[in-house]
PDB file of N, CA and C in Angstrom:
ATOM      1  N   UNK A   1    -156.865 101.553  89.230  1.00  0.00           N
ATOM      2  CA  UNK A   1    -157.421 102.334  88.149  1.00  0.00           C
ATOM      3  C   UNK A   1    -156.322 102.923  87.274  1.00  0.00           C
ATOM      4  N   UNK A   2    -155.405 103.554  87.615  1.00  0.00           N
ATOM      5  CA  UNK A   2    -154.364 103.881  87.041  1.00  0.00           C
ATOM      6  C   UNK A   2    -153.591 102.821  85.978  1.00  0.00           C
ATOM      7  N   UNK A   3    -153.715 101.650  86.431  1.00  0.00           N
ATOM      8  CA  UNK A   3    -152.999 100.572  85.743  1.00  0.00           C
ATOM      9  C   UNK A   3    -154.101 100.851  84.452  1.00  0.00           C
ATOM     10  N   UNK A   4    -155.182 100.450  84.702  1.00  0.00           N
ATOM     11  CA  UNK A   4    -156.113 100.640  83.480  1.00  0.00           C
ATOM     12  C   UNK A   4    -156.293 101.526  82.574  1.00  0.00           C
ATOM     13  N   UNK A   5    -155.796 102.837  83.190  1.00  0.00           N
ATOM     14  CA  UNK A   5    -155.810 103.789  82.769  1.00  0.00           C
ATOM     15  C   UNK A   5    -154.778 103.728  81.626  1.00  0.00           C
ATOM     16  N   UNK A   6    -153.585 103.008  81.813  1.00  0.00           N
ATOM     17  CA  UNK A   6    -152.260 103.201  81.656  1.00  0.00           C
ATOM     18  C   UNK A   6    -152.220 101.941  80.223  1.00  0.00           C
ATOM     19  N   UNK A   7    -152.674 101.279  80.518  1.00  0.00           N
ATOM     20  CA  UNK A   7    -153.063  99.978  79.378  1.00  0.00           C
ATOM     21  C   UNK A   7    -154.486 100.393  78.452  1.00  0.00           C
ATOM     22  N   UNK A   8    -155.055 101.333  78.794  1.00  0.00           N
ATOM     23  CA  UNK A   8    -155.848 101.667  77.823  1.00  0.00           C
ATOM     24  C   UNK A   8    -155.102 102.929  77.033  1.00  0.00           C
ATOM     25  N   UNK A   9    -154.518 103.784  77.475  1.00  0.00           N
ATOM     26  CA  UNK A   9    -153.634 104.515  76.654  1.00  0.00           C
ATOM     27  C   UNK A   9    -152.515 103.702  75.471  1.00  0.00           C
ATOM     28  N   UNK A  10    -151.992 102.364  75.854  1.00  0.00           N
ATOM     29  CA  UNK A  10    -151.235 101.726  75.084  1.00  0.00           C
ATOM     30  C   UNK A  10    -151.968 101.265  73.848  1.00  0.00           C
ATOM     31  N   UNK A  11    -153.526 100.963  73.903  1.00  0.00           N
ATOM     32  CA  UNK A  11    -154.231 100.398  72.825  1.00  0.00           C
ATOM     33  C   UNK A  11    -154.430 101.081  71.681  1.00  0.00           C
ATOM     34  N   UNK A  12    -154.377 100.684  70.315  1.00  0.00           N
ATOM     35  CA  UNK A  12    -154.519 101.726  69.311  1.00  0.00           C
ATOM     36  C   UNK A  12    -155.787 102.228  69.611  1.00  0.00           C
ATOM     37  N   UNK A  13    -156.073 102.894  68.182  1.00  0.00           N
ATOM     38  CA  UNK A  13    -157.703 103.691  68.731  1.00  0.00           C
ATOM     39  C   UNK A  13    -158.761 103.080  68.473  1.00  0.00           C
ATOM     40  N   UNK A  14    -158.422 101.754  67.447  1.00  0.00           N
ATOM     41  CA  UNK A  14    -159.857 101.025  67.168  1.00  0.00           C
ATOM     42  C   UNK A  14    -160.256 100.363  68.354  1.00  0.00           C
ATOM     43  N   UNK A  15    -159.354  99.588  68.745  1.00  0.00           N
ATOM     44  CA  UNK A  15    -159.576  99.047  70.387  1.00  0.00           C
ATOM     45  C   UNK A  15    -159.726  99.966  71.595  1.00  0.00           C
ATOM     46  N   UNK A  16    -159.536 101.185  71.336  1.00  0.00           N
ATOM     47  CA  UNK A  16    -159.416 101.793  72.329  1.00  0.00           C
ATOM     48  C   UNK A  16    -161.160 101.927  72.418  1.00  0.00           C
ATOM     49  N   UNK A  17    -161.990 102.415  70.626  1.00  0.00           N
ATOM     50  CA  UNK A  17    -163.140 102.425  70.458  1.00  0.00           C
ATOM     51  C   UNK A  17    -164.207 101.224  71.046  1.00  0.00           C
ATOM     52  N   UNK A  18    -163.419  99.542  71.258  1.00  0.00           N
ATOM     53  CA  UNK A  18    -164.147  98.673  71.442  1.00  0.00           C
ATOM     54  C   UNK A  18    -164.227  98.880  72.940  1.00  0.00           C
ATOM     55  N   UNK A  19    -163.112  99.083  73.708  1.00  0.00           N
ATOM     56  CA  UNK A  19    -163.126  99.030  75.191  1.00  0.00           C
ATOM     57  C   UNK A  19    -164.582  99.735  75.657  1.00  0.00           C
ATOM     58  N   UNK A  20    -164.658 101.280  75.096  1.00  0.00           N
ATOM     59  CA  UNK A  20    -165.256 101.949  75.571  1.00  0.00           C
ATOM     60  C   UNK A  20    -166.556 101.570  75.160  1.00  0.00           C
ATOM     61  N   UNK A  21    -167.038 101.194  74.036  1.00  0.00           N
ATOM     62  CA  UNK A  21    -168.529 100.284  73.493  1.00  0.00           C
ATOM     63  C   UNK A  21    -168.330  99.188  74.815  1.00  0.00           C
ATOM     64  N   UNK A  22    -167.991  98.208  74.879  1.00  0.00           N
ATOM     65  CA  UNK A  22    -167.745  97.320  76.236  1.00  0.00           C
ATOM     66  C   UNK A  22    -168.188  97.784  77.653  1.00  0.00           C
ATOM     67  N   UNK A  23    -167.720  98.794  77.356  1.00  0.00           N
ATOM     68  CA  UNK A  23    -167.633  99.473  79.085  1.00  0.00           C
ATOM     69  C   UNK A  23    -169.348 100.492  79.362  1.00  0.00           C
ATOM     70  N   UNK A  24    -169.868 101.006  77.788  1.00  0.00           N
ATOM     71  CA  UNK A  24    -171.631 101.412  77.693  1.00  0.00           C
ATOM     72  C   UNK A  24    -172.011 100.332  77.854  1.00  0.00           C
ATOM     73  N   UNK A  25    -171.887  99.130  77.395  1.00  0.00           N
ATOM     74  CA  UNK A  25    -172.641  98.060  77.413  1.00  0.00           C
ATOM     75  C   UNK A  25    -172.870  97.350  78.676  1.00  0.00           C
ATOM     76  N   UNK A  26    -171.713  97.749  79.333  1.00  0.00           N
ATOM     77  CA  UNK A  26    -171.906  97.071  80.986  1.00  0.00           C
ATOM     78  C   UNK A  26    -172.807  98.136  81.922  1.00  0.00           C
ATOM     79  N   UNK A  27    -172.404  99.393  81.679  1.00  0.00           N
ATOM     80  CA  UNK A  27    -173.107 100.003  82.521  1.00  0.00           C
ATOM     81  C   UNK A  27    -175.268  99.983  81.717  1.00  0.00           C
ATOM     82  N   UNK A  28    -175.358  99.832  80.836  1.00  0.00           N
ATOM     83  CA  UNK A  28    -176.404  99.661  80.357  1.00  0.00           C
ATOM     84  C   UNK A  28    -177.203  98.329  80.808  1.00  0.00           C
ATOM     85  N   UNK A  29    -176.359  97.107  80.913  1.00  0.00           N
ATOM     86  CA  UNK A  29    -177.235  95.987  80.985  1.00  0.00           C
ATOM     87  C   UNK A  29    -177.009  96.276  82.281  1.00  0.00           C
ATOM     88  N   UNK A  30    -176.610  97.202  83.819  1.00  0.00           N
ATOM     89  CA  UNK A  30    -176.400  96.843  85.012  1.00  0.00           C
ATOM     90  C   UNK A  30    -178.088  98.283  85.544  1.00  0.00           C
ATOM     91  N   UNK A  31    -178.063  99.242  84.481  1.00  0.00           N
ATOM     92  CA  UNK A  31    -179.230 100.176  84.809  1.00  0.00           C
ATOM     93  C   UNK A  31    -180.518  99.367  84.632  1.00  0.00           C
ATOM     94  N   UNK A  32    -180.542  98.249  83.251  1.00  0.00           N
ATOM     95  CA  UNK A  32    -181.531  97.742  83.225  1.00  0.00           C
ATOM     96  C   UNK A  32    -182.198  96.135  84.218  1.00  0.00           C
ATOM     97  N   UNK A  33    -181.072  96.115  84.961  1.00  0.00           N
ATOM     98  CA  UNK A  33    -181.486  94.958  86.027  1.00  0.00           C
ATOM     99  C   UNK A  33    -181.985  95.478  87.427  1.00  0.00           C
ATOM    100  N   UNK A  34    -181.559  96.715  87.773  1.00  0.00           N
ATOM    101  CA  UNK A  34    -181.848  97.610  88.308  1.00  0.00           C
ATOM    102  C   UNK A  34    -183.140  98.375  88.432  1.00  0.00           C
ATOM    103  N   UNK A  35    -183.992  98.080  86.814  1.00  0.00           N
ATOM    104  CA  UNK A  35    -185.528  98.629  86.697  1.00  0.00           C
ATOM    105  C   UNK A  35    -186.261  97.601  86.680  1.00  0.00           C
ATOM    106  N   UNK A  36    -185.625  96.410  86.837  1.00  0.00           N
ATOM    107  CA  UNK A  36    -186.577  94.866  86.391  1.00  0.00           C
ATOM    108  C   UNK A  36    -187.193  94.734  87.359  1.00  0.00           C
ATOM    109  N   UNK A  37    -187.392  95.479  88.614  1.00  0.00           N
ATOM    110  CA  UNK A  37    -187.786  94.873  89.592  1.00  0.00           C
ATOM    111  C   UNK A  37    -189.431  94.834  89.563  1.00  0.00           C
ATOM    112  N   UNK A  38    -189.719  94.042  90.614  1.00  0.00           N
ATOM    113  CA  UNK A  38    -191.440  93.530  90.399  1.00  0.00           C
ATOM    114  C   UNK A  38    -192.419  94.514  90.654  1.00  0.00           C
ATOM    115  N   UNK A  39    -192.952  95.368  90.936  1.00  0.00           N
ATOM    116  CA  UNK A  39    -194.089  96.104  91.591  1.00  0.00           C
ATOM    117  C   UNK A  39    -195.851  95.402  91.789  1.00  0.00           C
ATOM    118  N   UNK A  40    -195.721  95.771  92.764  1.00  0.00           N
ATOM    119  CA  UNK A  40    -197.406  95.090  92.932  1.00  0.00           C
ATOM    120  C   UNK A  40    -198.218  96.464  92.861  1.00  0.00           C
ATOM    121  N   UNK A  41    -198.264  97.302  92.031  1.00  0.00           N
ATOM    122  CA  UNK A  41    -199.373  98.273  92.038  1.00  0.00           C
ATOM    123  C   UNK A  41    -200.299  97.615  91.676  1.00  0.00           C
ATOM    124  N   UNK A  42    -200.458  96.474  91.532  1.00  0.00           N
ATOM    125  CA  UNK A  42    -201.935  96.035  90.974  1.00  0.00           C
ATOM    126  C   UNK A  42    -202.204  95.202  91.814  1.00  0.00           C
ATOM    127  N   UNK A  43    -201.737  94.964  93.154  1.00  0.00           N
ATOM    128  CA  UNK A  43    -202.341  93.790  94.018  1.00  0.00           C
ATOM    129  C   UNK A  43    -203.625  94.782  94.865  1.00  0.00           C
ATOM    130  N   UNK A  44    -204.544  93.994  94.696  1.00  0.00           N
ATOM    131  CA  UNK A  44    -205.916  94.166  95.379  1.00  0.00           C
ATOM    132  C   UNK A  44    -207.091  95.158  94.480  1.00  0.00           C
ATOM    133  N   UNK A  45    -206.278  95.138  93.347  1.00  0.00           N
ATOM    134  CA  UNK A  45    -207.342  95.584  92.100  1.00  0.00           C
ATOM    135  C   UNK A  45    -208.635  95.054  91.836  1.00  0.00           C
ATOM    136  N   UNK A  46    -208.476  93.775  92.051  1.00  0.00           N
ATOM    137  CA  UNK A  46    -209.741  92.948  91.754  1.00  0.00           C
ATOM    138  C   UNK A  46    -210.911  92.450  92.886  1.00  0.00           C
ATOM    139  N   UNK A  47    -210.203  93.099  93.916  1.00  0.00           N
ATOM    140  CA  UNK A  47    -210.962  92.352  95.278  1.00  0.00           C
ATOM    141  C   UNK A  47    -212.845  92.448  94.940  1.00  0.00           C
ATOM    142  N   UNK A  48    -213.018  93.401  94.639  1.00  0.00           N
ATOM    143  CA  UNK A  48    -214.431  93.550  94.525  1.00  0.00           C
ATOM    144  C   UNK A  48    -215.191  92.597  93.931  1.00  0.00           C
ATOM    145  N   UNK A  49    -214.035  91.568  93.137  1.00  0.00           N
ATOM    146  CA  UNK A  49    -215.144  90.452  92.491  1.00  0.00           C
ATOM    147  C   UNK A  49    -214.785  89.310  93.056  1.00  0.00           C
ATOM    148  N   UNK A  50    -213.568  89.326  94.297  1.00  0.00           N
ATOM    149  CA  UNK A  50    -213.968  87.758  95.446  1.00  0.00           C
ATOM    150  C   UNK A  50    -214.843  87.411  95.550  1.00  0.00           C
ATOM    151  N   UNK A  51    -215.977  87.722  95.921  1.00  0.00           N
ATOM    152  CA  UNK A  51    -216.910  86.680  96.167  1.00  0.00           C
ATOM    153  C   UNK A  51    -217.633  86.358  95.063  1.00  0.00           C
ATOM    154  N   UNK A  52    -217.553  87.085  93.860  1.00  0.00           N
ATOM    155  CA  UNK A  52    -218.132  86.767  92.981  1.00  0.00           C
ATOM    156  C   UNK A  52    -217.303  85.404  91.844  1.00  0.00           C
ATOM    157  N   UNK A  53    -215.975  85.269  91.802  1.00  0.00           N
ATOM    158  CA  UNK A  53    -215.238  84.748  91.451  1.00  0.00           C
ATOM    159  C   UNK A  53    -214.279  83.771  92.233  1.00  0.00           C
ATOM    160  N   UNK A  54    -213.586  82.530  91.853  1.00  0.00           N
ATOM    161  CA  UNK A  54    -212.604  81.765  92.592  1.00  0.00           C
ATOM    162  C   UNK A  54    -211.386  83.048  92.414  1.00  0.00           C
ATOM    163  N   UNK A  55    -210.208  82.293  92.637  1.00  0.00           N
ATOM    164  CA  UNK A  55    -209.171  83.054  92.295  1.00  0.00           C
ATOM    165  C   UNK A  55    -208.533  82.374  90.949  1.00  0.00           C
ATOM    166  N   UNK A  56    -209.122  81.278  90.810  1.00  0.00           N
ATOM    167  CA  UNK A  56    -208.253  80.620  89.090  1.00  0.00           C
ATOM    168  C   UNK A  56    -209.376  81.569  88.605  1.00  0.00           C
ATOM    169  N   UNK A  57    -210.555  81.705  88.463  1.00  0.00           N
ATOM    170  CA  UNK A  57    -211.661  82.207  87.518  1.00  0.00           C
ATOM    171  C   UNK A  57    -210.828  83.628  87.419  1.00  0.00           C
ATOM    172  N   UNK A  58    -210.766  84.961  88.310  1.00  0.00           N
ATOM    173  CA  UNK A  58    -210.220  85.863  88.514  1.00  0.00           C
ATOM    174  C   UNK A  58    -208.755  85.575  87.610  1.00  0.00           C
ATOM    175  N   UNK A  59    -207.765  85.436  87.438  1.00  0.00           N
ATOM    176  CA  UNK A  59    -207.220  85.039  86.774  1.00  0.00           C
ATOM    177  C   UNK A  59    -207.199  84.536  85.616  1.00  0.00           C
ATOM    178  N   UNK A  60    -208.191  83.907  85.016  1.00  0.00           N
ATOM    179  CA  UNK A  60    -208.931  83.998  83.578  1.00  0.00           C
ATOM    180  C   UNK A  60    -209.487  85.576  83.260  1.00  0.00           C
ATOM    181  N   UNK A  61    -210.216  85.974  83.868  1.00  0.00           N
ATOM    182  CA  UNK A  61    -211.166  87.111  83.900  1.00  0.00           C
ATOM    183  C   UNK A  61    -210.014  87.942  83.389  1.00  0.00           C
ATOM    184  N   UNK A  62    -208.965  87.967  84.866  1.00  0.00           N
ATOM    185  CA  UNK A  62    -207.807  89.076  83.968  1.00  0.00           C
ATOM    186  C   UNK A  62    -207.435  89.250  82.901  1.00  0.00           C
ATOM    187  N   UNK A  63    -206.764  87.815  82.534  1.00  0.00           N
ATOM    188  CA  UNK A  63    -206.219  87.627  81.078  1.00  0.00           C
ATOM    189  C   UNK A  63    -207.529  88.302  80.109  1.00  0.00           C
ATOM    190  N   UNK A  64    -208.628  87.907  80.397  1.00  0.00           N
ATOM    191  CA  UNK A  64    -209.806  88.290  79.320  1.00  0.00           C
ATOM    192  C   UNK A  64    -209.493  90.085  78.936  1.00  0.00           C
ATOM    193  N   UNK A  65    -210.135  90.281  80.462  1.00  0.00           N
ATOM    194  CA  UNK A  65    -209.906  92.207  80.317  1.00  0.00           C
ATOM    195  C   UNK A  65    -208.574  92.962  79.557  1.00  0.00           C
ATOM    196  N   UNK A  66    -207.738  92.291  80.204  1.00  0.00           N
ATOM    197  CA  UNK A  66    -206.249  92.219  79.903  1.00  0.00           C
ATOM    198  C   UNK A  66    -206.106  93.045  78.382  1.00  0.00           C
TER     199      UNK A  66
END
């Protein structure tokens, strides 16, 4: 870290400005892979219309309500 430290002090300030845009941008695209994840709060929402429905039909139906 120090080395980095030490080579970012050498950079003028416009680059010094890009490093640090670079360095939001990493920690930003690493918070948002981090929230991508899947949730099933909606698994077993629909059960009440199994027997009334296949599961491709149910799956139309969704998209419809949707």
């Amino acid at each position: 870290m120090e080395k980095a430290y030490e080579l970012f002090q050498k950079l003028p300030d416009d680059l010094k400005r890009e490093v640090i845009d670079y360095i939001e941008f990493l920690l930003e695209r690493k918070a948002k892979k981090k929230q991508g994840r899947l949730r099933l709060t909606w698994k077993g929402a629909l059960k009440e219309f199994k027997d009334k429905y296949s599961s491709v039909e149910l799956q139309h139906k969704a998209l419809e309500w949707w």
